[in-house]
C-alpha atoms as a PDB file:
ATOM      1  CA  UNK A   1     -40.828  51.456 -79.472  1.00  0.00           C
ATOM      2  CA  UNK A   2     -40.359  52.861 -76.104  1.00  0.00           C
ATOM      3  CA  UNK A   3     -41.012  50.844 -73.033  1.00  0.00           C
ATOM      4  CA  UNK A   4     -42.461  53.575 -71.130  1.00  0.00           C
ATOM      5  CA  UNK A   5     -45.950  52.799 -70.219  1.00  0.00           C
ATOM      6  CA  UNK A   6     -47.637  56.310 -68.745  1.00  0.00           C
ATOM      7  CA  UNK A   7     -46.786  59.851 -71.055  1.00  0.00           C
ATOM      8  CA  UNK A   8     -45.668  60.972 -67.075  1.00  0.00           C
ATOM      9  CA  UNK A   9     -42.562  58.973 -67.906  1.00  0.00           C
ATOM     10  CA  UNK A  10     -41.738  60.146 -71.630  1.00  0.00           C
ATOM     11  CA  UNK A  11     -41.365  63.984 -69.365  1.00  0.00           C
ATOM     12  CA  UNK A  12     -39.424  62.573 -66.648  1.00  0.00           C
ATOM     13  CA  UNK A  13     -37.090  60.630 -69.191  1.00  0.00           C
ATOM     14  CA  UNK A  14     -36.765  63.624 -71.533  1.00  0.00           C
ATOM     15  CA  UNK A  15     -36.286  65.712 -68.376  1.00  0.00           C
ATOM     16  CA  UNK A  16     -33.667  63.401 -67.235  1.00  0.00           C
ATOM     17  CA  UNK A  17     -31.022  64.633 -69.836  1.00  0.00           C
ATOM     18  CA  UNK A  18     -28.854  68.162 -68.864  1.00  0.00           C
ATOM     19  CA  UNK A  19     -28.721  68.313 -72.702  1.00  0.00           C
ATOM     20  CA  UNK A  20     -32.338  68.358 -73.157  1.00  0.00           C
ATOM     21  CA  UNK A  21     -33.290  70.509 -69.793  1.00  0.00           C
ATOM     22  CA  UNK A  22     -30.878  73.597 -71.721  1.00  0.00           C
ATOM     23  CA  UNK A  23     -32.968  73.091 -75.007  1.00  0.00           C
ATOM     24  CA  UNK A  24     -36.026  73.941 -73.447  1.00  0.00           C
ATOM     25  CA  UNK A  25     -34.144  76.481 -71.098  1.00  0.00           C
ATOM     26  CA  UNK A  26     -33.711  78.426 -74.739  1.00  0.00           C
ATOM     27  CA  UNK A  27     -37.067  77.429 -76.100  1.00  0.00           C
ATOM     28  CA  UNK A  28     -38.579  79.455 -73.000  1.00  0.00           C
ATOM     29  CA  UNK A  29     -37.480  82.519 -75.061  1.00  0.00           C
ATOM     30  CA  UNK A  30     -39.387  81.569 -77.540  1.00  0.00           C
ATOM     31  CA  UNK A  31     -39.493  79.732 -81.094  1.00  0.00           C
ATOM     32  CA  UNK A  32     -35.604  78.273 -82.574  1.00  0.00           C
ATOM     33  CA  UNK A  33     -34.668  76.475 -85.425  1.00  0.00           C
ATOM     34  CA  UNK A  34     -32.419  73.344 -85.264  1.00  0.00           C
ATOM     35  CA  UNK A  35     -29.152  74.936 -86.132  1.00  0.00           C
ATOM     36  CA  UNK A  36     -30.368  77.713 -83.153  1.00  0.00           C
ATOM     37  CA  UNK A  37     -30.490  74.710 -81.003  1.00  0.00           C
ATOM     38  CA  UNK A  38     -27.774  73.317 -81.749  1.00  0.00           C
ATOM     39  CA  UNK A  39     -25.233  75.624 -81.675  1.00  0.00           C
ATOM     40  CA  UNK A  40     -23.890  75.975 -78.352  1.00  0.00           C
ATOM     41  CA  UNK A  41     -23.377  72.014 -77.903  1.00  0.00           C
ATOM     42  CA  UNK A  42     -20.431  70.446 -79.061  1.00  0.00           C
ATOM     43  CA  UNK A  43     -21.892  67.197 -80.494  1.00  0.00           C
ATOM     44  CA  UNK A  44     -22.818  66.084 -84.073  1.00  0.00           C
ATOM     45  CA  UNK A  45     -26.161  67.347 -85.528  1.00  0.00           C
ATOM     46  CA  UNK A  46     -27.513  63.800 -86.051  1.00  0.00           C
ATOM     47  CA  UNK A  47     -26.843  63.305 -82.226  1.00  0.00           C
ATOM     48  CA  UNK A  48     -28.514  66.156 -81.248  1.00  0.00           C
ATOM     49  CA  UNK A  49     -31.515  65.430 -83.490  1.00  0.00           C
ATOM     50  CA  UNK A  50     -31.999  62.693 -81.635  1.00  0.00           C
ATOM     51  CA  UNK A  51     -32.485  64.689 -78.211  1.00  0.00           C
ATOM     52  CA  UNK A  52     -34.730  66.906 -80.138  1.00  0.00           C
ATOM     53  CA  UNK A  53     -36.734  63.696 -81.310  1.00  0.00           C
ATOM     54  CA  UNK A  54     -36.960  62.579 -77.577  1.00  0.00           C
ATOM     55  CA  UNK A  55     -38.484  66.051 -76.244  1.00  0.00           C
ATOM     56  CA  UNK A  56     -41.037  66.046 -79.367  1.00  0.00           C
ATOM     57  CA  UNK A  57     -42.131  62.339 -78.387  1.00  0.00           C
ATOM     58  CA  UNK A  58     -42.154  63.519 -74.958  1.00  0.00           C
ATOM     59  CA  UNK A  59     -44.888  65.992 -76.173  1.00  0.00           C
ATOM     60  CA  UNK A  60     -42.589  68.948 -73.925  1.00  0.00           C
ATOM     61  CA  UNK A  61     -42.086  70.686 -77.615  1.00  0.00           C
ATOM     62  CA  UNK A  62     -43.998  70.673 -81.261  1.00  0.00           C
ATOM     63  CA  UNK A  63     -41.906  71.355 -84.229  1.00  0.00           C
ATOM     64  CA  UNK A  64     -42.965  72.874 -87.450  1.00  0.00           C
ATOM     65  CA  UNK A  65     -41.443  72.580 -90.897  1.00  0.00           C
ATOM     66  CA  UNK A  66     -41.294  75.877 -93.315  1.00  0.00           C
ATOM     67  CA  UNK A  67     -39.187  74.864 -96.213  1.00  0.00           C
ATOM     68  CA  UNK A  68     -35.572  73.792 -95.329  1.00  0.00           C
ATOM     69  CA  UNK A  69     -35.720  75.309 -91.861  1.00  0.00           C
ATOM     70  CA  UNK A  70     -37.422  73.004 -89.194  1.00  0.00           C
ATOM     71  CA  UNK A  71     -38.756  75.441 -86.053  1.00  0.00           C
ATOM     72  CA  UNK A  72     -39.166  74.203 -82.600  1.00  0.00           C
ATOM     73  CA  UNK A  73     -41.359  75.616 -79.773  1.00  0.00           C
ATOM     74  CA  UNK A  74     -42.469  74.455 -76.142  1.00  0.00           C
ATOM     75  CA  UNK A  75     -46.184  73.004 -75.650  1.00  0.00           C
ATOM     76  CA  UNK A  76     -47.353  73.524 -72.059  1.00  0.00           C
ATOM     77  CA  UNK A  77     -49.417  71.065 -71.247  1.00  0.00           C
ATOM     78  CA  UNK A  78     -46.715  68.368 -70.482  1.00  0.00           C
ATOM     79  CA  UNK A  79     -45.477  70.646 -67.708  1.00  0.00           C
ATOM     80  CA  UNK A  80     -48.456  71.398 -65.788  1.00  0.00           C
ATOM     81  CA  UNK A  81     -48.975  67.602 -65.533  1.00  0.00           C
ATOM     82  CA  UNK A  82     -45.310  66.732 -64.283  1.00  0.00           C
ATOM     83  CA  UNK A  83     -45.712  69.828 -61.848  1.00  0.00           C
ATOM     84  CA  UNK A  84     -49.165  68.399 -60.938  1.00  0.00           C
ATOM     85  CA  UNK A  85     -47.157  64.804 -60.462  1.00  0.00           C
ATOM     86  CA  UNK A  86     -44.325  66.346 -58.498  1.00  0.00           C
ATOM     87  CA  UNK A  87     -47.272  68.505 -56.502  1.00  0.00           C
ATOM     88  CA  UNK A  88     -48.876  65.491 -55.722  1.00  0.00           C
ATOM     89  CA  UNK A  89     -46.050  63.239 -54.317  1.00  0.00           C
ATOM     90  CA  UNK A  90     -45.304  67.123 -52.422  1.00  0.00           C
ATOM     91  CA  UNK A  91     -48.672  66.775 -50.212  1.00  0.00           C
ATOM     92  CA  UNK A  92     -48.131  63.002 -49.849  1.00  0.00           C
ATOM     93  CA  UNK A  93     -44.913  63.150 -47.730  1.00  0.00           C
ATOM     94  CA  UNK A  94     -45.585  66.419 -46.188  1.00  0.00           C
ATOM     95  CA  UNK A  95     -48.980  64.725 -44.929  1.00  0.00           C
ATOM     96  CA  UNK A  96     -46.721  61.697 -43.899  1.00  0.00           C
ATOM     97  CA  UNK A  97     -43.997  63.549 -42.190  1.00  0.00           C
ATOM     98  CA  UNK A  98     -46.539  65.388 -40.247  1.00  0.00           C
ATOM     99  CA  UNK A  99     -47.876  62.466 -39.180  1.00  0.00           C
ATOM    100  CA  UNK A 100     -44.331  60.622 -38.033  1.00  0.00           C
ATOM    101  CA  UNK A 101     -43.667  64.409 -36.362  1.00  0.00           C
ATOM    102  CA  UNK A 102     -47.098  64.398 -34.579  1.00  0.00           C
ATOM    103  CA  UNK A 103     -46.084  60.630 -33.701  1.00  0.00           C
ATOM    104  CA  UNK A 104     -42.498  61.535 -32.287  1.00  0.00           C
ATOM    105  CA  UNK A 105     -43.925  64.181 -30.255  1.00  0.00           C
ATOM    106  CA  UNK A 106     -46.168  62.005 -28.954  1.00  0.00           C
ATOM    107  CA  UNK A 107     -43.754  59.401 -27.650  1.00  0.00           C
ATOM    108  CA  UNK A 108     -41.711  62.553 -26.088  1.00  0.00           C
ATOM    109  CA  UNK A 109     -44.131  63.790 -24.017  1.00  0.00           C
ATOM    110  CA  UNK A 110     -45.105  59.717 -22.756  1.00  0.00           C
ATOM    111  CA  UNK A 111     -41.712  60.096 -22.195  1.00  0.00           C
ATOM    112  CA  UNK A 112     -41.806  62.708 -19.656  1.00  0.00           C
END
């Protein structure tokens, strides 16, 4: 079992990987099976089964099973929240650096 507390930090971790970020770069064209996936890495399948595990856990892709062929696809909704995260922590510092620029100014012109 993961020790990752908040489903933020199953994104960021599955995010985290270069591996991972070019599997969904391909699943943004749309639906692949493993072997699709795969391909361009040079790496064994059960290793790379086990990145695809880690973006399905992470919720940033559903698979679906039709026979022998196992289909991957991206699911949304784990996006908007790490963009809402990332938007977040945006207004933060900009509100904070705005502050320690009114604050700087401030000293300047006591300054003068």
């Amino acid at each position: 079992m993961s020790n990752l507390a908040d489903p933020i930090d199953h994104v960021f971790k599955a995010l985290s990987d270069p591996t991972r970020r070019k599997v969904l770069e391909k699943l943004s064209q749309g639906r692949a099976s493993v072997s699709e996936l795969a391909e361009p890495f040079d790496m064994a399948l059960p290793s790379f089964v086990q990145h695809l595990k880690i973006l399905e856990e992470s919720g940033l892709v559903r698979s679906e099973k039709q026979g022998r062929i196992r289909t991957f696809e991206l699911a949304t909704a784990p996006f908007r929240q790490a963009e809402d995260w990332l938007s977040a922590q945006r207004r933060l510092w900009e509100g904070r650096l705005d502050r320690l620029d009114s604050y700087l100014l401030k000293l300047k012109e006591q300054k003068t």
